[in-house]
C-alpha atoms as a PDB file:
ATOM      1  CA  UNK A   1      43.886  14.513 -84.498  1.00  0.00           C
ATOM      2  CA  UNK A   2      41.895  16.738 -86.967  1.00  0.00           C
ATOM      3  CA  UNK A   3      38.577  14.711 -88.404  1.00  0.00           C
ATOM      4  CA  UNK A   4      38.969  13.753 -91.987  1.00  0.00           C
ATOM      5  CA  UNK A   5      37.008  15.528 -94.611  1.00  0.00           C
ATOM      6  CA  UNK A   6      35.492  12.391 -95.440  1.00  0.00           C
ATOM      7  CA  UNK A   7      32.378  14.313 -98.040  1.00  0.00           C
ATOM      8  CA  UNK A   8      35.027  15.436 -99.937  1.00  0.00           C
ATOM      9  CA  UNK A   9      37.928  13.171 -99.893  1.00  0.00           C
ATOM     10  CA  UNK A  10      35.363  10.298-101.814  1.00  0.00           C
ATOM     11  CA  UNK A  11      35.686  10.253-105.820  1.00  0.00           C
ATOM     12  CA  UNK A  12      32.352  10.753-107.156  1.00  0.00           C
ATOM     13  CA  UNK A  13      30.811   7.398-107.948  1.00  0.00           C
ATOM     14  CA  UNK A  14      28.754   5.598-110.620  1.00  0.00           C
ATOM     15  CA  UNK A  15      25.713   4.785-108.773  1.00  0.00           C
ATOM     16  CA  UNK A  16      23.911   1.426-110.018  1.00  0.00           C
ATOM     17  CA  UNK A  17      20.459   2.346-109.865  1.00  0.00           C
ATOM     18  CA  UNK A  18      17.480   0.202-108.427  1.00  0.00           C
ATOM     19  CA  UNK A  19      14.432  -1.075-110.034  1.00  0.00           C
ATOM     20  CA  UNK A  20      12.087   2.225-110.178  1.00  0.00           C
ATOM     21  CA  UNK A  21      10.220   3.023-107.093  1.00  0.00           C
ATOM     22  CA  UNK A  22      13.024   1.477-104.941  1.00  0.00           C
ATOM     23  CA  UNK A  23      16.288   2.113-103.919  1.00  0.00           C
ATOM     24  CA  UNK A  24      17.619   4.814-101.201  1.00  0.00           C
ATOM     25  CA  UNK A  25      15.671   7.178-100.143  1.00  0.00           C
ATOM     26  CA  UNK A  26      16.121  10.785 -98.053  1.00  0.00           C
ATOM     27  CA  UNK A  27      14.791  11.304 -95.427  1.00  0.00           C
ATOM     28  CA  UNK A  28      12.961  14.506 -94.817  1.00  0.00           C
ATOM     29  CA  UNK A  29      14.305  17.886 -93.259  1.00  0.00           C
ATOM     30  CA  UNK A  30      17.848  17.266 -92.772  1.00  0.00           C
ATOM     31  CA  UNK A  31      21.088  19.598 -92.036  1.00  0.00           C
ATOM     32  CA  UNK A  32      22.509  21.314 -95.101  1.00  0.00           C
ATOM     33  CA  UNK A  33      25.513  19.050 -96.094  1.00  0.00           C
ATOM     34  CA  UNK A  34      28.676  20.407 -94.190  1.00  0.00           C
ATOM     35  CA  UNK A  35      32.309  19.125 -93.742  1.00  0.00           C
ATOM     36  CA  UNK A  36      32.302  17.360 -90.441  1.00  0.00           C
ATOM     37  CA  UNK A  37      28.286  15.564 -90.764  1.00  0.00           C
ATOM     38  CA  UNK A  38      29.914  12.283 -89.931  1.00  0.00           C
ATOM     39  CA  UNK A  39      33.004  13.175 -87.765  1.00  0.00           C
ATOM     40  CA  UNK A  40      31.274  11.207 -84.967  1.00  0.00           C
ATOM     41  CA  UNK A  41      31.631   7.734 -86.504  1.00  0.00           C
ATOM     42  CA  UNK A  42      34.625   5.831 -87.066  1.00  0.00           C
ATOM     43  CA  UNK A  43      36.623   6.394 -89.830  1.00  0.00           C
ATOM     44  CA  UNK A  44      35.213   3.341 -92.093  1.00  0.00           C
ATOM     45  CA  UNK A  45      31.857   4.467 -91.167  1.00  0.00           C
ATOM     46  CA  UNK A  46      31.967   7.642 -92.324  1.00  0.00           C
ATOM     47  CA  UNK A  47      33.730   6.825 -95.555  1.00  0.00           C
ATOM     48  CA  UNK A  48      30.638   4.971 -96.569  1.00  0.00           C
ATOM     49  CA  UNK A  49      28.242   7.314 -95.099  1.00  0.00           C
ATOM     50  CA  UNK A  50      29.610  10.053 -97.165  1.00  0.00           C
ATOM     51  CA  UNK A  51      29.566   7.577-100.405  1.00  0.00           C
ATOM     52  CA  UNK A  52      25.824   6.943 -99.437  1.00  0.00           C
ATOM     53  CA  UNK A  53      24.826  10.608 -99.242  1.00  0.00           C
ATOM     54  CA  UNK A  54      26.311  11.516-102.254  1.00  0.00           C
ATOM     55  CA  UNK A  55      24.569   8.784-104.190  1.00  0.00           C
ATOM     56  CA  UNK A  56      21.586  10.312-106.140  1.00  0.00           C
ATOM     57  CA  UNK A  57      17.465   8.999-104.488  1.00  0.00           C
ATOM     58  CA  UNK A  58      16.801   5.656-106.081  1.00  0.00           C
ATOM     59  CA  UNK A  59      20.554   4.353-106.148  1.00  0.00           C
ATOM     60  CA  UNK A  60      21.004   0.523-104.767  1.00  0.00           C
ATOM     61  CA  UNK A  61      22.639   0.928-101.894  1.00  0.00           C
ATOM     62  CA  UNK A  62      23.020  -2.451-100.514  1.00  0.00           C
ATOM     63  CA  UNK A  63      26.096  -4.335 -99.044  1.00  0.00           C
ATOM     64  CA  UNK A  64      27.107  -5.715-102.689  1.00  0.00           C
ATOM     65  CA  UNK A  65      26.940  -2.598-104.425  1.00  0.00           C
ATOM     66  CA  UNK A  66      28.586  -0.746-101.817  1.00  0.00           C
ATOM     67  CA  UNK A  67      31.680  -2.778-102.180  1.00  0.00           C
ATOM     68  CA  UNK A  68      31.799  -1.984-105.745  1.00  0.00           C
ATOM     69  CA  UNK A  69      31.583   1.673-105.412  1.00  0.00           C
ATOM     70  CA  UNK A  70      34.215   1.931-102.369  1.00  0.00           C
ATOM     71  CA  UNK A  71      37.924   1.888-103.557  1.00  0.00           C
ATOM     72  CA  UNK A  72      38.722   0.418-100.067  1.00  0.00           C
ATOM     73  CA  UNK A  73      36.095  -1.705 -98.616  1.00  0.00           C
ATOM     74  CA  UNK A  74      34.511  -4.991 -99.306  1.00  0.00           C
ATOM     75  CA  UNK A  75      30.797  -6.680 -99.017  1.00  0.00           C
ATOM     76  CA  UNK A  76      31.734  -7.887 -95.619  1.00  0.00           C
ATOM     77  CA  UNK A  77      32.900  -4.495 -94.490  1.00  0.00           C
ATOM     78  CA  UNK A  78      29.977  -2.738 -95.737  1.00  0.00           C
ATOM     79  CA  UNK A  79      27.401  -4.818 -94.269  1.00  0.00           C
ATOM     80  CA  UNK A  80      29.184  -4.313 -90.755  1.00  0.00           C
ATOM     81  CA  UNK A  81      28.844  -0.837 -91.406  1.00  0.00           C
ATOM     82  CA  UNK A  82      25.229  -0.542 -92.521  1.00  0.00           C
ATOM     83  CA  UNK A  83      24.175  -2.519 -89.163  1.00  0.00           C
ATOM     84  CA  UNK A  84      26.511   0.214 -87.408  1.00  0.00           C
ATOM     85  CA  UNK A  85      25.217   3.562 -89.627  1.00  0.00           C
ATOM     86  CA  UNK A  86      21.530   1.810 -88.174  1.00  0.00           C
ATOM     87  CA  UNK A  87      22.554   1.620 -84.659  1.00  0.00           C
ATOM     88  CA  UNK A  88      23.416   5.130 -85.082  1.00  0.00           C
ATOM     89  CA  UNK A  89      19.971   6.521 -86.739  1.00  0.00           C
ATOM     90  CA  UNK A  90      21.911   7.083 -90.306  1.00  0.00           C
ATOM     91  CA  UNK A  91      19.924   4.110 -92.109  1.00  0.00           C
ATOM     92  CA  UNK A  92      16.388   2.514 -91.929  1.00  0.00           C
ATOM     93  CA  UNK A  93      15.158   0.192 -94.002  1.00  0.00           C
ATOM     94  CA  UNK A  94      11.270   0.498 -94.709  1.00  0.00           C
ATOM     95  CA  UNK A  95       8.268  -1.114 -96.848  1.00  0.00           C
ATOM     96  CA  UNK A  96       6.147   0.936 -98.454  1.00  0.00           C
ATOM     97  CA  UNK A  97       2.427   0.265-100.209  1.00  0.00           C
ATOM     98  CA  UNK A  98       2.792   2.580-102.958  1.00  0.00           C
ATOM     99  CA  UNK A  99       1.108   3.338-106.828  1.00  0.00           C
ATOM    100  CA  UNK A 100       3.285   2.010-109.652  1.00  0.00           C
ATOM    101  CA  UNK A 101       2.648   1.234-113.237  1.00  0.00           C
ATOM    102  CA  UNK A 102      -0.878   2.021-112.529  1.00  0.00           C
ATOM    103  CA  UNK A 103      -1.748  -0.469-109.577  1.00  0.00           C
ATOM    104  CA  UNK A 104      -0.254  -0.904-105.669  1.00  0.00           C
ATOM    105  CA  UNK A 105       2.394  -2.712-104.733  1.00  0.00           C
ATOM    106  CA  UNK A 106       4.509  -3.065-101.422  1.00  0.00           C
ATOM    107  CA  UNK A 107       8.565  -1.823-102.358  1.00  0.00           C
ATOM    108  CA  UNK A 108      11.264  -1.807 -99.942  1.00  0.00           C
ATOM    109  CA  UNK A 109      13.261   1.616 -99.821  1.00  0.00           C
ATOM    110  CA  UNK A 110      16.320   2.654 -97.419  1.00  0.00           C
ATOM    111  CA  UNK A 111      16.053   5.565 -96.118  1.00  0.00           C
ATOM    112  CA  UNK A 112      18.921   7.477 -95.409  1.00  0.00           C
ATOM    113  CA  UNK A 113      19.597  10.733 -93.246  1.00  0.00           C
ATOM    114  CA  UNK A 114      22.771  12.379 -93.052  1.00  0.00           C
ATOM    115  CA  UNK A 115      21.303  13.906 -89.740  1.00  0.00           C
ATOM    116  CA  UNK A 116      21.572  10.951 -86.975  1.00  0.00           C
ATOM    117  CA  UNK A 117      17.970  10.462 -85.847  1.00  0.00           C
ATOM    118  CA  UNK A 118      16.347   8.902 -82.634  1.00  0.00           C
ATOM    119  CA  UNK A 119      14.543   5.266 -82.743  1.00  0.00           C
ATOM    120  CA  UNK A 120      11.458   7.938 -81.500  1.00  0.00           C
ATOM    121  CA  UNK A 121      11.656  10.257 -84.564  1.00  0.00           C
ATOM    122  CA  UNK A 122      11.919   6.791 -86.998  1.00  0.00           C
ATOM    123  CA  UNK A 123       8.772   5.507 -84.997  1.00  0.00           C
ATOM    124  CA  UNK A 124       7.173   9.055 -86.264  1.00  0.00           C
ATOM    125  CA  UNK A 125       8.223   8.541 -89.501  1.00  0.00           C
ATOM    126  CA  UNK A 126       7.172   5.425 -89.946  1.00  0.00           C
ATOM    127  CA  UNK A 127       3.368   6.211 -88.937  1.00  0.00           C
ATOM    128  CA  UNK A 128       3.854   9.503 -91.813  1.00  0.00           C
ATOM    129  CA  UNK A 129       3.966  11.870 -88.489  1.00  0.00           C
ATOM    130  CA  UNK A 130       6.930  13.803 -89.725  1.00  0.00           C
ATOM    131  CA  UNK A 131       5.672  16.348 -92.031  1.00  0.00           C
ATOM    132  CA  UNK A 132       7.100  19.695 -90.943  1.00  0.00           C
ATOM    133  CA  UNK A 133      10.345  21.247 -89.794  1.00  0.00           C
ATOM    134  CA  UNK A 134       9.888  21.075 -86.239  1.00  0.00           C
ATOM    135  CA  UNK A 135       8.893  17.278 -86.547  1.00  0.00           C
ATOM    136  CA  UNK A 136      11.960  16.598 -88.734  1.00  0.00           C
ATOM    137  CA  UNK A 137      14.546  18.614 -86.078  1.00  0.00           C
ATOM    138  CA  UNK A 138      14.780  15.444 -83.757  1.00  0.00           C
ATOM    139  CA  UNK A 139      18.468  15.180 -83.543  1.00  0.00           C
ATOM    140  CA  UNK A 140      20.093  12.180 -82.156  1.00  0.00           C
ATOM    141  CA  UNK A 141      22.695  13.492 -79.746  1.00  0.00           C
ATOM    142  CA  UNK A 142      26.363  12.180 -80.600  1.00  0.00           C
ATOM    143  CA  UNK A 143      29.500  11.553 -78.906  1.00  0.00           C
ATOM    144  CA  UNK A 144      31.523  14.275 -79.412  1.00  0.00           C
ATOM    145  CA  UNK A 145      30.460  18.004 -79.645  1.00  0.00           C
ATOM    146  CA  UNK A 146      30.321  19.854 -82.799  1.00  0.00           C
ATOM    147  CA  UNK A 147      31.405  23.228 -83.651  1.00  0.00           C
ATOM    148  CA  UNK A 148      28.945  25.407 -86.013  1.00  0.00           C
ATOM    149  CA  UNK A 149      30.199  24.655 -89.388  1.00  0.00           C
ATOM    150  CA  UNK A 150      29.383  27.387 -91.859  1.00  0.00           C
ATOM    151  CA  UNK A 151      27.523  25.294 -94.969  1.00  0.00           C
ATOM    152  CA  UNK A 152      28.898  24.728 -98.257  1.00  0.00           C
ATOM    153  CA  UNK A 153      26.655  26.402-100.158  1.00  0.00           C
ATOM    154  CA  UNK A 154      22.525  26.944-100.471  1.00  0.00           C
ATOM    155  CA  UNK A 155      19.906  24.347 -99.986  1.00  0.00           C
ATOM    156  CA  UNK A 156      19.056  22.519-103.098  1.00  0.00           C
ATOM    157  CA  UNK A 157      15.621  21.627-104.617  1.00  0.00           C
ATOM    158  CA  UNK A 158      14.839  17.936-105.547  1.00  0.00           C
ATOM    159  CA  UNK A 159      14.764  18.837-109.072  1.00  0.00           C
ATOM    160  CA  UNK A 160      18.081  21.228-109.216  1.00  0.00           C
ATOM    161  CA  UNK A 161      19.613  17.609-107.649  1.00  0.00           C
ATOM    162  CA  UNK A 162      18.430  15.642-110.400  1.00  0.00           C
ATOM    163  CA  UNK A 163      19.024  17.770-113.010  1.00  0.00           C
ATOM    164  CA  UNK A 164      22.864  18.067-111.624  1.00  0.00           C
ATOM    165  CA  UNK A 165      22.863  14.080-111.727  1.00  0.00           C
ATOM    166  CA  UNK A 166      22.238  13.434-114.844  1.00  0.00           C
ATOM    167  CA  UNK A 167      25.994  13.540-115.634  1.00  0.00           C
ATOM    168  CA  UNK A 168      26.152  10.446-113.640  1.00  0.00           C
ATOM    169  CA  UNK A 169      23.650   8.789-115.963  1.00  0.00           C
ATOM    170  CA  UNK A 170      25.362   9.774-118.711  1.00  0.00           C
ATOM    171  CA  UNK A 171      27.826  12.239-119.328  1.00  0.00           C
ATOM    172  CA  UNK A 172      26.163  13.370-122.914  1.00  0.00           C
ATOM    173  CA  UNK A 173      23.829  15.088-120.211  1.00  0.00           C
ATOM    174  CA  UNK A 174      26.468  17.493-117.884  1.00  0.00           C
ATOM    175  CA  UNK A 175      24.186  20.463-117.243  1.00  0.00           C
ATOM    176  CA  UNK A 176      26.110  23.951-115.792  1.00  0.00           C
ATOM    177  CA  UNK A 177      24.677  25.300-112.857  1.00  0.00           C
ATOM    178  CA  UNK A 178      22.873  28.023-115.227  1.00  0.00           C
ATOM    179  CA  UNK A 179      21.194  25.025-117.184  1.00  0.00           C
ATOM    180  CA  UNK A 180      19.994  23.601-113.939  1.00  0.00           C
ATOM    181  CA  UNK A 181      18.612  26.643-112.269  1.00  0.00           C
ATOM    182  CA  UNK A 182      17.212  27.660-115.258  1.00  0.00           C
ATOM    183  CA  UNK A 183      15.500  23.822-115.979  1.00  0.00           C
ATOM    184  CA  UNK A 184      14.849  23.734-112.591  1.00  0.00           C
ATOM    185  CA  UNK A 185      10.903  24.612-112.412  1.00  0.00           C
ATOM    186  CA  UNK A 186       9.876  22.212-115.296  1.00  0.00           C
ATOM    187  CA  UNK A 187      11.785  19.075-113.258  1.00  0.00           C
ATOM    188  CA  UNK A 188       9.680  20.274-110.358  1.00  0.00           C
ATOM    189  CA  UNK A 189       6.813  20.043-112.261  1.00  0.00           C
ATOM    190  CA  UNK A 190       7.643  16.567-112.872  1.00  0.00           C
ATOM    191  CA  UNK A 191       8.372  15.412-109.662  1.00  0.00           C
ATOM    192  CA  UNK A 192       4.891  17.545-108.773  1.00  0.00           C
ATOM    193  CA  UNK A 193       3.160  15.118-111.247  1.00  0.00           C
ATOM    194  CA  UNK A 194       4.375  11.674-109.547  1.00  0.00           C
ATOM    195  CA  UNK A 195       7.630  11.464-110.901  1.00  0.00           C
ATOM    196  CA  UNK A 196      10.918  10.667-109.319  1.00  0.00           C
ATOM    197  CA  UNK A 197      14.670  10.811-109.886  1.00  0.00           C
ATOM    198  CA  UNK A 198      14.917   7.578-111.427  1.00  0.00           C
ATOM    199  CA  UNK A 199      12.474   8.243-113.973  1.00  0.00           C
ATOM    200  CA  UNK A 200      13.581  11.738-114.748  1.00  0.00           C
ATOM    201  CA  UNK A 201      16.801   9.925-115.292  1.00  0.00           C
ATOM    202  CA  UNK A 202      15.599   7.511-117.394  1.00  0.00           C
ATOM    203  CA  UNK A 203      13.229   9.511-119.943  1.00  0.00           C
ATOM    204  CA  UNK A 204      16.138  12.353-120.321  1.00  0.00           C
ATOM    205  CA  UNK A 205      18.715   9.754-120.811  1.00  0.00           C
ATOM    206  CA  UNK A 206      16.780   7.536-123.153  1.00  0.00           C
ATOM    207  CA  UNK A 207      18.142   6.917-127.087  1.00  0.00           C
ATOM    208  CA  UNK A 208      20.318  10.173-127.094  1.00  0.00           C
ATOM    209  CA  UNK A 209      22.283  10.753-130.048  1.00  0.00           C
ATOM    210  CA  UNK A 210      26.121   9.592-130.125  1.00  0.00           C
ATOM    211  CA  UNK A 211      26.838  13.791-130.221  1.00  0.00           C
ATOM    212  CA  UNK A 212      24.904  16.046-128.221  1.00  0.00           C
ATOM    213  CA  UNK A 213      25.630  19.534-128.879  1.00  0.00           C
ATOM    214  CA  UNK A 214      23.516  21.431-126.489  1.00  0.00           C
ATOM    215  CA  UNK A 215      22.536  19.143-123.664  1.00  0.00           C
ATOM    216  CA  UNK A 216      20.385  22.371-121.775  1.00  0.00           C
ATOM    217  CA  UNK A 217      18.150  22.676-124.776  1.00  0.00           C
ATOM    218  CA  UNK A 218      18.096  18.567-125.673  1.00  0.00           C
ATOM    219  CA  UNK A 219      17.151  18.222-121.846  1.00  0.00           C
ATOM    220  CA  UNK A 220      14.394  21.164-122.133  1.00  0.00           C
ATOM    221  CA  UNK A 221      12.267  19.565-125.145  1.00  0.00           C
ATOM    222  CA  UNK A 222      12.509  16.722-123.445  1.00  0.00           C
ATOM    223  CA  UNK A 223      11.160  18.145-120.345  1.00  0.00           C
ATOM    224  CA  UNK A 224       8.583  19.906-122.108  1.00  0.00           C
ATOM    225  CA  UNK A 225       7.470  16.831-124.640  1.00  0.00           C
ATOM    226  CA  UNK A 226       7.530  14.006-122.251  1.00  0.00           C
ATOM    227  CA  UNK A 227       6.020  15.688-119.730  1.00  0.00           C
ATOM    228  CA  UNK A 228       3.494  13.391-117.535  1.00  0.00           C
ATOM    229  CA  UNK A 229      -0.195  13.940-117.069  1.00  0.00           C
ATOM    230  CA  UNK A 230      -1.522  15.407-113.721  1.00  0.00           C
ATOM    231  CA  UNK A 231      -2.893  12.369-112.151  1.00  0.00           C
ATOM    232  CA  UNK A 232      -5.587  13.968-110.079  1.00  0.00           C
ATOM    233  CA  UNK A 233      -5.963  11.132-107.344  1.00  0.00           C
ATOM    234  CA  UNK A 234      -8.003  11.210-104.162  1.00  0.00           C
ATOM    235  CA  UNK A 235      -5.083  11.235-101.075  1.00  0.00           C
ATOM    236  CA  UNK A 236      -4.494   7.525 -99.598  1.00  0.00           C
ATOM    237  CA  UNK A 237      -3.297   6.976 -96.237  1.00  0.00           C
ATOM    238  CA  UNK A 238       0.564   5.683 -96.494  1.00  0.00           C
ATOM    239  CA  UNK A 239       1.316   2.188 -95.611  1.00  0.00           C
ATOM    240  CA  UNK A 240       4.738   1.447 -94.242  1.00  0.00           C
ATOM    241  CA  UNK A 241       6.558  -1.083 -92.279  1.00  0.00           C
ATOM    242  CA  UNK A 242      10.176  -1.038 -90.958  1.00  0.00           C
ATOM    243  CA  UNK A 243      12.385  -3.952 -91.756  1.00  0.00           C
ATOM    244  CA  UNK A 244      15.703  -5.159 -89.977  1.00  0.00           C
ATOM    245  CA  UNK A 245      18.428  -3.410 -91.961  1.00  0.00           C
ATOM    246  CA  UNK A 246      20.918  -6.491 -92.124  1.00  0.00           C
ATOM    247  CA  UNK A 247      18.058  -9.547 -92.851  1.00  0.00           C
ATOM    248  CA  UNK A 248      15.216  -7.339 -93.924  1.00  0.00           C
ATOM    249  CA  UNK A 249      13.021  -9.234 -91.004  1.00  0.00           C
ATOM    250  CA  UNK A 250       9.745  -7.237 -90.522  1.00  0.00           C
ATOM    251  CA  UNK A 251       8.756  -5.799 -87.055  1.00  0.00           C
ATOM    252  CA  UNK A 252       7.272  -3.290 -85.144  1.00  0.00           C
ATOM    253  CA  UNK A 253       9.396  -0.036 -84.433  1.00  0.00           C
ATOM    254  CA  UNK A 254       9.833  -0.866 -81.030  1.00  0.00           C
ATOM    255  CA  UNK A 255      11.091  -4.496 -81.689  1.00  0.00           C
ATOM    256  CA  UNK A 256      13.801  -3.264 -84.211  1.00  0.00           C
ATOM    257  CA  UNK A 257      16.100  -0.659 -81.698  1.00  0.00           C
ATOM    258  CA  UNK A 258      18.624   0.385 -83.801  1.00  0.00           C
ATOM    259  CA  UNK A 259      16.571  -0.740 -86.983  1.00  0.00           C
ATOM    260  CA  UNK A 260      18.369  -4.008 -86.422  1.00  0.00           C
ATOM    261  CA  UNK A 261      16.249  -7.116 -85.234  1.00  0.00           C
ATOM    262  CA  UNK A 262      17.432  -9.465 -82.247  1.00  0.00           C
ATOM    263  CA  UNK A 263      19.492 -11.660 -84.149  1.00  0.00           C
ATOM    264  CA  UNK A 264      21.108  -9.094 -85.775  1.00  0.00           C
ATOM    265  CA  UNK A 265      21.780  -7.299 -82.801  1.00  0.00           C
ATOM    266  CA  UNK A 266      23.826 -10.286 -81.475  1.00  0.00           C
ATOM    267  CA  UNK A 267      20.992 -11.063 -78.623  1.00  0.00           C
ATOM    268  CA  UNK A 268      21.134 -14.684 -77.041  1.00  0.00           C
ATOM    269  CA  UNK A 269      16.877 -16.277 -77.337  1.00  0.00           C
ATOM    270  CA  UNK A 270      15.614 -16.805 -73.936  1.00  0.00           C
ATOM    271  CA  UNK A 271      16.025 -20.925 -72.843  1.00  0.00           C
ATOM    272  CA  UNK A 272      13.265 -23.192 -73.025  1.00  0.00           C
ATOM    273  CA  UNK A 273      11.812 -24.089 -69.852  1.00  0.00           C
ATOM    274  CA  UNK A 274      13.072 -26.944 -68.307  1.00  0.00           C
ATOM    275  CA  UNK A 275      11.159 -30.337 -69.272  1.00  0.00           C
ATOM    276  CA  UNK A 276       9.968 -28.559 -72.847  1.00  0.00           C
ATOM    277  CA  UNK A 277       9.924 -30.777 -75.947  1.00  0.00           C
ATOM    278  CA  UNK A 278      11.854 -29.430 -78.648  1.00  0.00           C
ATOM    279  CA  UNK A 279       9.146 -28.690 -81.899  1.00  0.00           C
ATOM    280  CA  UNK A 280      10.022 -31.937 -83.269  1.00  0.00           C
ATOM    281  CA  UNK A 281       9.729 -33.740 -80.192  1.00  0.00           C
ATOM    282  CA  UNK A 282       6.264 -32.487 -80.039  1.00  0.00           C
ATOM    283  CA  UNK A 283       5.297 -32.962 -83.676  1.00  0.00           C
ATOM    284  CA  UNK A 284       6.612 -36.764 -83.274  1.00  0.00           C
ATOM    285  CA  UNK A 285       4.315 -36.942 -80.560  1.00  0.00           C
ATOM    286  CA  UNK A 286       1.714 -35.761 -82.037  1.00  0.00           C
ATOM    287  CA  UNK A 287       1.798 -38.173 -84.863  1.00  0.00           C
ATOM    288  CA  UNK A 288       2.182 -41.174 -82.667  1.00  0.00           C
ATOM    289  CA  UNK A 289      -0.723 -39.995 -80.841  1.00  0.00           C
ATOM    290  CA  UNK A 290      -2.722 -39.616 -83.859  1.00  0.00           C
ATOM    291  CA  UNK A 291      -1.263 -42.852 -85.270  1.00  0.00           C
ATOM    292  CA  UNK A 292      -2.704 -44.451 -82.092  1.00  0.00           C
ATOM    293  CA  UNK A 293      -6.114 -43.086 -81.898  1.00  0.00           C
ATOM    294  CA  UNK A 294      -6.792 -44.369 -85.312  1.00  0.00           C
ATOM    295  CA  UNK A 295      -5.877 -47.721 -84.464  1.00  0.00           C
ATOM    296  CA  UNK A 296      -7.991 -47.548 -81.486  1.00  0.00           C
ATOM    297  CA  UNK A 297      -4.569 -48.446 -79.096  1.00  0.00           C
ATOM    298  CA  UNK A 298      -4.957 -44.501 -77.278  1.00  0.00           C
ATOM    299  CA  UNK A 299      -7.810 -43.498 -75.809  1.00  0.00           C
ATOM    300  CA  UNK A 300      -8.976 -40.234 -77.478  1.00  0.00           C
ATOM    301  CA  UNK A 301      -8.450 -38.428 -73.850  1.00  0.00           C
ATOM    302  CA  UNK A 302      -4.702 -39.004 -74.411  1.00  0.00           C
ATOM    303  CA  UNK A 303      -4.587 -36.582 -76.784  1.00  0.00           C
ATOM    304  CA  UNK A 304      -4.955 -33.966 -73.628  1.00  0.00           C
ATOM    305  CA  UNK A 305      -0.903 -34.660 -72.823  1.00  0.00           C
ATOM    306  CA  UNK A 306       0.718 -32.081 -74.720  1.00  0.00           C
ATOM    307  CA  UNK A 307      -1.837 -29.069 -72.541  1.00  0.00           C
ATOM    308  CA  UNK A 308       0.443 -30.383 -69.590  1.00  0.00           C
ATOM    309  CA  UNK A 309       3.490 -29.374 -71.393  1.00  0.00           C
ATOM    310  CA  UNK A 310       5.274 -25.880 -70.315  1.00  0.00           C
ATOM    311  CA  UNK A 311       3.941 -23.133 -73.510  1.00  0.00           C
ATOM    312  CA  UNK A 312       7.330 -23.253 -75.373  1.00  0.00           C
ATOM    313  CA  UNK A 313       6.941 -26.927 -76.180  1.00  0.00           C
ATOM    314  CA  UNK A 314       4.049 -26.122 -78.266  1.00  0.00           C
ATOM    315  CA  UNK A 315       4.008 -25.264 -82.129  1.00  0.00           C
END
């Protein structure tokens, strides 16, 4: 059976955006976007990967607001296939310690990459070790074999993309593809100076008249006006820790396979040893004990009865 176009067979949504400085992310050096990037997934899977990678940088992406972009699929659907576009290197869902609003704060972004990528190139990632194109080719293999697709069209600049997604902010703002290219150095000299999509959304779309005529030259002055100051600022190593995609759980890279934690992933806790105390069996215990040493009934040596019990039993 030929594999569904699923990139282009997905209305174009209206994102809900997240607070600034969260919200999905991409992640570096990825494939130019081609017809059959998620012909390896099943069919629901692929649906919503293709929703995700159209959806501007910044854009909630969570199981909730999923559900309200996808004509066909609901929360509980979604989140099934977030855990499953994790297992297959698609999604990662990282903490970051990052300058906003003039201070540091820690903000949790998904990262998305419409290239599958190994738990090893996410472990890379996550310690900033992915900086160039040879770091960012780590391809997870997948099931079935892909022909060469020939790509839609040229790679796009971060600021041509924004530019080209302001119509999804609000339509006032539809740029031509003239209008972007020729806007495009001036949004790169924003996103140079610390800013990102969201906000570049945000300023051009603020109190915009209920006409706009010319939305190229409106968006220009803006540019050029509300441009930000160079923030000359000494560089700061980056901070980042991966969270469990489903519960948001924090853990080390190599405790998260899949970007999914052990519940998550379905796995069964070990058994206590036989003989343990449950934790309140032991905290019980330990209050009687305590109980009796202040009355003088148990010797304080007695408190020494909960070493002899197997290392589980202890809290």
């Amino acid at each position: 059976m030929a594999a569904q176009d699923f990139s282009s067979a997905l209305p174009a949504p209206a994102p809900t955006m997240a607070n600034p400085g969260y919200g999905k992310r991409n992640a570096p050096g990825q494939s130019p976007r081609t017809r059959r990037d998620f012909v390896h997934l099943p069919a629901r899977e692929a649906a919503l990967a293709a929703l995700v990678d159209r959806l501007p940088e910044g854009a909630a992406m969570d199981a909730k607001t999923l559900a309200t972009l996808s004509p066909v699929y609901g929360q509980a659907a979604c989140r099934t296939a977030l855990k499953r576009l994790s297992e297959a290197g698609h999604v990662r869902r990282i903490t970051e310690h990052l300058a906003i609003d003039g201070g540091r704060r820690w903000v949790t972004r998904t990262y998305f990459s419409r290239t599958a990528r190994s738990d090893a190139w996410w472990e890379r990632f996550l310690g900033g070790g992915v900086e160039t194109e040879a770091d960012a080719a780590d391809v997870r293999p997948t099931e079935r074999p892909e022909r060469p697709a020939r790509p839609e069209g040229p790679a796009r600049s971060r600021a041509y993309a924004a530019l080209a997604a302001l119509s999804r902010a609000d339509l006032r703002l539809t740029l031509s593809a003239a209008e972007c290219a020729a806007l495009e150095p001036l949004a790169a000299e924003w996103l140079a100076r610390g800013a990102d999509e969201a906000l570049l959304a945000a300023v051009l779309t603020a109190g915009l008249p209920d006409r706009v005529h010319c939305a190229g030259a409106l968006v220009r002055r803006r540019l050029t006006d509300k441009m930000p100051p160079e923030l000359p600022a000494p560089r700061q190593p980056l901070l980042r820790i991966m969270e469990c995609a489903l519960c948001g759980v924090p853990g080390r890279p190599d405790a998260l396979p899949g970007g999914l934690c052990r519940d998550c992933r379905g796995e069964v806790p070990r058994p206590q040893s036989p003989g343990a105390l449950a934790p309140d069996q032991v905290r019980r215990r330990i209050a009687e004990l305590r109980a009796g040493v202040r009355a003088g009934s148990v010797p304080r040596k007695g408190r020494g009865e909960l070493r002899d019990q197997p290392p589980t039993a202890r809290t």
